[in-house]
Every structure is written in C-alpha cells, then in structure tokens.
N, C-alpha and C. Protein backbone atom coordinates (compact mmCIF):
# COMPACT_ATOMS: atom_id res chain seq x y z
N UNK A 1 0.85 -1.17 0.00
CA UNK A 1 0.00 0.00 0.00
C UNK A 1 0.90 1.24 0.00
N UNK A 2 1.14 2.01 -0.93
CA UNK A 2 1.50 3.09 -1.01
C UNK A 2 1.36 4.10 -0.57
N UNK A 3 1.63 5.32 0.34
CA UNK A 3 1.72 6.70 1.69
C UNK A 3 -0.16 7.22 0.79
N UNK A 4 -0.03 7.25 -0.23
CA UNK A 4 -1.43 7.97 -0.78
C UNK A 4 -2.49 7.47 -0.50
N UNK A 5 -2.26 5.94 -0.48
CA UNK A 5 -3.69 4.92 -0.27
C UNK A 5 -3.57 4.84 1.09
N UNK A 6 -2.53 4.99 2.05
CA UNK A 6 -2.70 4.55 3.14
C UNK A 6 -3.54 5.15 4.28
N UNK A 7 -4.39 4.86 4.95
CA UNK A 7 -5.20 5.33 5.85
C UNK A 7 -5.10 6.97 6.50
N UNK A 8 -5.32 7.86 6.55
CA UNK A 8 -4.96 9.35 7.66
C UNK A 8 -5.60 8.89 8.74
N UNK A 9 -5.05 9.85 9.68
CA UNK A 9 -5.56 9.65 11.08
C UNK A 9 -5.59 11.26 11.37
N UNK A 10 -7.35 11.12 11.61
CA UNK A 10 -7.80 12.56 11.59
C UNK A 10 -8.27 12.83 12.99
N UNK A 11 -7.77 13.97 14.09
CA UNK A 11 -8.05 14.18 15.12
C UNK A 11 -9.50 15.06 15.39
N UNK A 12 -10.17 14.95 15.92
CA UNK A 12 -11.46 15.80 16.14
C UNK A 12 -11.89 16.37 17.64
N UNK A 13 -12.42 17.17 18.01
CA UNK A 13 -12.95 17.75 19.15
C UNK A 13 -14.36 17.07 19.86
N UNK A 14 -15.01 16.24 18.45
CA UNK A 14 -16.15 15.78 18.69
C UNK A 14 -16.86 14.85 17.94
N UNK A 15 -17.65 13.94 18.17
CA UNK A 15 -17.88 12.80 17.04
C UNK A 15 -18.68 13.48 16.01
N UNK A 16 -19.81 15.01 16.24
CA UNK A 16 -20.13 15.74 15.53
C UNK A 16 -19.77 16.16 14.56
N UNK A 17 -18.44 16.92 15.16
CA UNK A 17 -17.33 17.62 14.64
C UNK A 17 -16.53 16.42 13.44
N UNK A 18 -16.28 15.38 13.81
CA UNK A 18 -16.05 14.50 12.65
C UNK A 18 -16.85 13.79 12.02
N UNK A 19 -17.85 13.55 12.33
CA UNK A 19 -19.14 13.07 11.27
C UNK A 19 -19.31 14.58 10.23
N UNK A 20 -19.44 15.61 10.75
CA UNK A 20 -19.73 16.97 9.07
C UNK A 20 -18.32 17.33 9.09
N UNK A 21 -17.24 16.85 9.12
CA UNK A 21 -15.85 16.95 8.17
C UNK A 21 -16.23 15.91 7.48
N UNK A 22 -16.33 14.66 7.69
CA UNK A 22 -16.73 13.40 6.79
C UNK A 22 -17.52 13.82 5.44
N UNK A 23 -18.92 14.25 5.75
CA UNK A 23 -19.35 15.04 5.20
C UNK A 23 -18.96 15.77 3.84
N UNK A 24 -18.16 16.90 4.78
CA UNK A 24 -17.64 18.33 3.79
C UNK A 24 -16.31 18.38 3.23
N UNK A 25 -15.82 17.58 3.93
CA UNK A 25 -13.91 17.50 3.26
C UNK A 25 -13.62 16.80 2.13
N UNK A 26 -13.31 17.20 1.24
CA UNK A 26 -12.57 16.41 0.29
C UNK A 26 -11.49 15.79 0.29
N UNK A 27 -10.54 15.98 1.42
CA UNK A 27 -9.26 15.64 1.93
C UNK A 27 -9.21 14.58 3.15
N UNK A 28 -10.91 14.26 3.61
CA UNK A 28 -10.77 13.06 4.14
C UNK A 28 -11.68 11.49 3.35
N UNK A 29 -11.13 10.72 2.96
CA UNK A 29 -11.29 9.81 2.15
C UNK A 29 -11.69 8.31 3.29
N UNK A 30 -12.78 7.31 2.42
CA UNK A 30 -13.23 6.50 2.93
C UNK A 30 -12.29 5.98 3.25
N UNK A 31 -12.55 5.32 4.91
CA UNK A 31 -11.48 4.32 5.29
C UNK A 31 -10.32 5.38 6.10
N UNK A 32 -10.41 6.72 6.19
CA UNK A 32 -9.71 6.99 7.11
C UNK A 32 -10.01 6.92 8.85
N UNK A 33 -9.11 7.08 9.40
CA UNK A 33 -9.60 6.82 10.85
C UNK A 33 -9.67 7.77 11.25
N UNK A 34 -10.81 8.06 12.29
CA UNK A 34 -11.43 9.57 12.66
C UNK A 34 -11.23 8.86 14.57
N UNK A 35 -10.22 9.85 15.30
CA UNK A 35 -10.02 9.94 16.65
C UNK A 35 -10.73 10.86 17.21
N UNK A 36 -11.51 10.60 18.11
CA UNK A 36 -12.28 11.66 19.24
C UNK A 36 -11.58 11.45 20.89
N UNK A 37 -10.70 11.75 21.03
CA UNK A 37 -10.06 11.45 22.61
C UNK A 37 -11.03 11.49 23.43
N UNK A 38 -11.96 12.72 23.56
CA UNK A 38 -13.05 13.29 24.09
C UNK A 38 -13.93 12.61 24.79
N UNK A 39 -14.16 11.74 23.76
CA UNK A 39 -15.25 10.53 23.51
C UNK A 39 -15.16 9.36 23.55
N UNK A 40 -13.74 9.32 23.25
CA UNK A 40 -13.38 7.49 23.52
C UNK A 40 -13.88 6.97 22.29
N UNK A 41 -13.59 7.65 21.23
CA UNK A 41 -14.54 6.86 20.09
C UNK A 41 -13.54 7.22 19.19
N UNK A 42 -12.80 5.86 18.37
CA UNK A 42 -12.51 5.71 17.12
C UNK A 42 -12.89 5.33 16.11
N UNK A 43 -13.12 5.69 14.71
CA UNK A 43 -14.15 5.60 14.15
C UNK A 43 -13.21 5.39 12.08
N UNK A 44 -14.37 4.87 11.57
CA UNK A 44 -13.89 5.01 10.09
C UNK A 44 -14.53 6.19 9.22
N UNK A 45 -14.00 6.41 8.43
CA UNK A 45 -14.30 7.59 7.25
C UNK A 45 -15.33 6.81 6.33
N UNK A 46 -16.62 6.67 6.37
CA UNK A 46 -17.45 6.52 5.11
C UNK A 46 -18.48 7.72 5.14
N UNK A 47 -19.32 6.83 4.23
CA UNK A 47 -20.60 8.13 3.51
C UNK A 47 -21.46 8.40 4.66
N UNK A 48 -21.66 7.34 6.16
CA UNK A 48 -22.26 7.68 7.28
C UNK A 48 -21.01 6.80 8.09
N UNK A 49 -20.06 7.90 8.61
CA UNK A 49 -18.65 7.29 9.35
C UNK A 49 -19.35 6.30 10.55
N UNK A 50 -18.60 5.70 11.08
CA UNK A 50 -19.04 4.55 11.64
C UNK A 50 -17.72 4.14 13.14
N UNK A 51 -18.23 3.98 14.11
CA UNK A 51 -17.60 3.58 15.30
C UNK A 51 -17.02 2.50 15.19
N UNK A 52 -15.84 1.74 15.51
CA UNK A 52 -15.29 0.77 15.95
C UNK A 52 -15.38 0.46 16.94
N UNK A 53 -15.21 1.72 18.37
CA UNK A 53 -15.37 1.33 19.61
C UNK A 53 -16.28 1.52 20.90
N UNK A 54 -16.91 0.74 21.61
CA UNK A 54 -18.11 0.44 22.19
C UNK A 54 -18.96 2.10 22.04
N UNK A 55 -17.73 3.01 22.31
CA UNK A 55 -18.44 4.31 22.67
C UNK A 55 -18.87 4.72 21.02
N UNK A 56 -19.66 5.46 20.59
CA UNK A 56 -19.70 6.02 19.43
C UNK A 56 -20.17 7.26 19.29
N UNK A 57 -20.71 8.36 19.91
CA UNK A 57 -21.22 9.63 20.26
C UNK A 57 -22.39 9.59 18.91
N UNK A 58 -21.80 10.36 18.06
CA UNK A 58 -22.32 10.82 16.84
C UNK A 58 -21.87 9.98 15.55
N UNK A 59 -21.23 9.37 15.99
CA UNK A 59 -20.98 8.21 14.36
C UNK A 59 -22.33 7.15 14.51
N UNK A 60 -22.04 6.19 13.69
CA UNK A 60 -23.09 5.16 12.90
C UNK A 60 -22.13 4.22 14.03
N UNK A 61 -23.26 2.80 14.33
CA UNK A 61 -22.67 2.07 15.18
C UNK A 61 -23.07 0.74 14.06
N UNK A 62 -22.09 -0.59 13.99
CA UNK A 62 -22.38 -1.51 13.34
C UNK A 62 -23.61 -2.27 14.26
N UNK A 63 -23.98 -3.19 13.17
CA UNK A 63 -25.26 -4.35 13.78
C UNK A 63 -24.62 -5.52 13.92
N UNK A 64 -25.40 -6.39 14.40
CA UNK A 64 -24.75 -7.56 14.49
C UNK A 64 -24.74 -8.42 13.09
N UNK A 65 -23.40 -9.25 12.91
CA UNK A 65 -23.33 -10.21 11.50
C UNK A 65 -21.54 -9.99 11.29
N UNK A 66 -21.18 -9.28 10.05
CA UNK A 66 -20.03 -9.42 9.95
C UNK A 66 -18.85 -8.55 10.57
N UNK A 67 -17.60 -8.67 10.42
CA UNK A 67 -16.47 -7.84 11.09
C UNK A 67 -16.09 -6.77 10.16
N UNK A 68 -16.15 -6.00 11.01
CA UNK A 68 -15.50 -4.37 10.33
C UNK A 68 -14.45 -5.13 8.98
N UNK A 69 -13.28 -5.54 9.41
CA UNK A 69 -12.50 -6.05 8.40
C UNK A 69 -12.97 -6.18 7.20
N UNK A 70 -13.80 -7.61 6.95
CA UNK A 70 -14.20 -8.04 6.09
C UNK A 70 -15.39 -7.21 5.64
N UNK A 71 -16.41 -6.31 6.33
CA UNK A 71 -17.51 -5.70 5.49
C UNK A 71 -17.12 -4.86 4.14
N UNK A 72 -17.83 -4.72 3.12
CA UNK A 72 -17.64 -3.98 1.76
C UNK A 72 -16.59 -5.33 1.38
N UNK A 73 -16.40 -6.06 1.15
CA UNK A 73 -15.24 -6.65 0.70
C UNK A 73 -13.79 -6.30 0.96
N UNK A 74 -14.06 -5.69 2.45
CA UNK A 74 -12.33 -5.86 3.24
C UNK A 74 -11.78 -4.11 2.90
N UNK A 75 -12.73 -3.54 2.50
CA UNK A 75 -12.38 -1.94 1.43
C UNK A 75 -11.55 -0.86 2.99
N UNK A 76 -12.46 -1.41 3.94
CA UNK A 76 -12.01 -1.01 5.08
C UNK A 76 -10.79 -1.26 5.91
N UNK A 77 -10.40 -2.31 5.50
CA UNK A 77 -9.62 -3.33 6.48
C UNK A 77 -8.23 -2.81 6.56
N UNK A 78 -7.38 -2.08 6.22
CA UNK A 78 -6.07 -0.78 6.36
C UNK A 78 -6.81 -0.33 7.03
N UNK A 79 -7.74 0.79 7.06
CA UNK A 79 -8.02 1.40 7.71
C UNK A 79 -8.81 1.12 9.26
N UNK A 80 -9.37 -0.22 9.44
CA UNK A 80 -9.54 -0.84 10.42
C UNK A 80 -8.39 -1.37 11.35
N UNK A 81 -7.65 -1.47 10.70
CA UNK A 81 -6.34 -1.89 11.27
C UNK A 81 -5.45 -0.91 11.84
N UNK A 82 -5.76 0.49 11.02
CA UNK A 82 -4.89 1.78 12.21
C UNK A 82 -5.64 1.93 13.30
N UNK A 83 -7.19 1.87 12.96
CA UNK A 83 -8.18 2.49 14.02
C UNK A 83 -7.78 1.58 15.04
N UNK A 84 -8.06 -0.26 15.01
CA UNK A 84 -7.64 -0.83 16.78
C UNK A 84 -6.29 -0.84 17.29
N UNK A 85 -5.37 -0.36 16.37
CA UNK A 85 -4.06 0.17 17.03
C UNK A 85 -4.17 1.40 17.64
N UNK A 86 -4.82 2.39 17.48
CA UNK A 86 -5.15 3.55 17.97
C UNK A 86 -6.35 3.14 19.24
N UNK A 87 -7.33 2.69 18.94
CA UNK A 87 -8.05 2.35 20.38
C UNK A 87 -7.21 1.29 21.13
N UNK A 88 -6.43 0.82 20.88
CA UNK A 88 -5.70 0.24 21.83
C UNK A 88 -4.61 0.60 22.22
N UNK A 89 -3.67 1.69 22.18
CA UNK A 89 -2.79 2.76 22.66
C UNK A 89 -3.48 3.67 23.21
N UNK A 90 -4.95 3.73 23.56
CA UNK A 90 -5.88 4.88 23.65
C UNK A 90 -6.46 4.29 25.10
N UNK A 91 -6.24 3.13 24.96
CA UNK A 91 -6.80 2.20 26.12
C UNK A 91 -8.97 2.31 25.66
N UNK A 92 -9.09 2.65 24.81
CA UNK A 92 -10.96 2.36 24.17
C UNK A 92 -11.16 1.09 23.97
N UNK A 93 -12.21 0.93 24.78
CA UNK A 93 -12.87 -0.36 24.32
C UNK A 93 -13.28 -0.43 22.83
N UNK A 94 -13.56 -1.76 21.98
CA UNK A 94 -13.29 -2.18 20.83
C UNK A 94 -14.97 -2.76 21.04
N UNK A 95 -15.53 -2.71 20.24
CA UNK A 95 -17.37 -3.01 19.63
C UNK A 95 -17.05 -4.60 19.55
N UNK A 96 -17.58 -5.48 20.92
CA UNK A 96 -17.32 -7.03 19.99
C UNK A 96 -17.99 -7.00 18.81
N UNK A 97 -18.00 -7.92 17.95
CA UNK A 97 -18.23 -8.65 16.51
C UNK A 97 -18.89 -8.99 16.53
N UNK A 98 -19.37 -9.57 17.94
CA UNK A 98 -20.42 -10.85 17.77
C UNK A 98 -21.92 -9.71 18.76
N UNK A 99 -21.37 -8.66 19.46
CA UNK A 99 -22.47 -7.79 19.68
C UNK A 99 -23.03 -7.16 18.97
N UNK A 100 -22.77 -6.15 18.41
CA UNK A 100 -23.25 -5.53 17.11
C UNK A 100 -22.58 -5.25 15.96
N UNK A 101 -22.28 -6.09 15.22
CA UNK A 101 -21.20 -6.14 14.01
C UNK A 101 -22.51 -5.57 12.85
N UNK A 102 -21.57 -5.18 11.58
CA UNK A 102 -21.56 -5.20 10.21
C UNK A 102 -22.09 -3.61 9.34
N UNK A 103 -23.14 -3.69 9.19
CA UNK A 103 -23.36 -2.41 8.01
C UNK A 103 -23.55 -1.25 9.39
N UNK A 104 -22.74 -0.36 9.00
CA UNK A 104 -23.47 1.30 9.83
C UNK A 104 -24.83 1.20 9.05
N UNK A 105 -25.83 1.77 10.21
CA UNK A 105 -26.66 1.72 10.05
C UNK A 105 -27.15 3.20 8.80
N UNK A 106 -28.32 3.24 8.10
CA UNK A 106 -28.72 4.22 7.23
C UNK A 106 -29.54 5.46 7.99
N UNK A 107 -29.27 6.56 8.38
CA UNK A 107 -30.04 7.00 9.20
C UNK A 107 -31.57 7.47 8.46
N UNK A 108 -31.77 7.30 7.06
CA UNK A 108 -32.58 8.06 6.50
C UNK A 108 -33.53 6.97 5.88
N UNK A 109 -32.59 5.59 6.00
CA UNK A 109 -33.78 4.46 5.73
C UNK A 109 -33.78 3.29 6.59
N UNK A 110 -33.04 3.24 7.79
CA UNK A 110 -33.19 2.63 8.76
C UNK A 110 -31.92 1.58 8.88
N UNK A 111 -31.95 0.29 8.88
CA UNK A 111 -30.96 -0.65 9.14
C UNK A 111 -30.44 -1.09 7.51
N UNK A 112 -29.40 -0.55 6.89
CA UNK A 112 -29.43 -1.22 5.36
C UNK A 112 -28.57 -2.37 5.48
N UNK A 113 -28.15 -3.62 6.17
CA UNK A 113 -28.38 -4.53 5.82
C UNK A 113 -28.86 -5.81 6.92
C-alpha cells in the first residue's frame, strides 16, 4: 500500500465535529480513521462514518453479522487496522463482533443490511 492509499488519522474535538468533516472535506477519504479522545470513540471515514469502539457519540454504530475487516469486501480493512491500534494505545474499548457487528446503520432508511 503506497503513503497515498494509506489510511490518515484525523483528530477531532467531537464525534459531531467529525461526522460533518466526513461530510464536507474532500481531503478526508473513505477508510480513514477519525479519533475523538473526548469521547473514547474511534471511528472510520465513510458516507455515514461509523464507530469501531463500544463508545460512538455521533458516528453510525455496526449491527450484528459481519467484522469491520471483512464488510464492503475488506475496502475497510487498512483502515480498520490503524483504528484498533489507535483504540488500543488509547486504552478504548473495541465493539465485539459478535455484539453488534456489520453495516453502519442508514439513518434516513433505517438498518441497510
């Protein structure tokens, strides 16, 4: 993976505050990892960013079924892989897999998958 494709690690004040950068930035790209110290919540860069760890403020929380890794066909999985190195230097609890795993939820049409 080459420095361009490889994941950013974007700091925020608030899960707010990084859910409408997600949003509005052009300079943050799916699959980056979004840090809230604040909040205890590390999170991924999609079209509705999404929590990895138990806490999630204002991000999308997964359902239960598959692992962050593997969801979208793994599109995530670099970037899943900075985020639990970061909640785990962070000391954040991590979302089991088997509690609520797989699609962030759709807020505008409910559970999409």
């Amino acid at each position: 993976m080459s420095d361009t494709t490889k994941p950013a690690v974007w700091i925020f004040d608030s899960t707010g505050e990084a859910y409408g950068a997600v949003q509005c930035r052009d300079d943050i790209r799916d699959g980056d990892v979004l840090v809230v110290e604040s909040e205890q919540v590390i999170g991924i860069a999609h079209t509705w960013p999404f929590a990895l760890t138990e806490a999630h403020g204002e991000l999308q929380r997964f359902r239960k079924g598959l692992d962050p890794p593997t969801w979208e066909d793994g599109k995530h999985a670099p970037g899943v892989a900075v985020a639990e190195r970061e909640a785990a230097r962070m000391g954040f609890p991590l979302t089991r897999v088997d509690a609520v795993a797989t699609a962030p939820a759709d807020e505008n049409k409910g559970d999409r998958a």
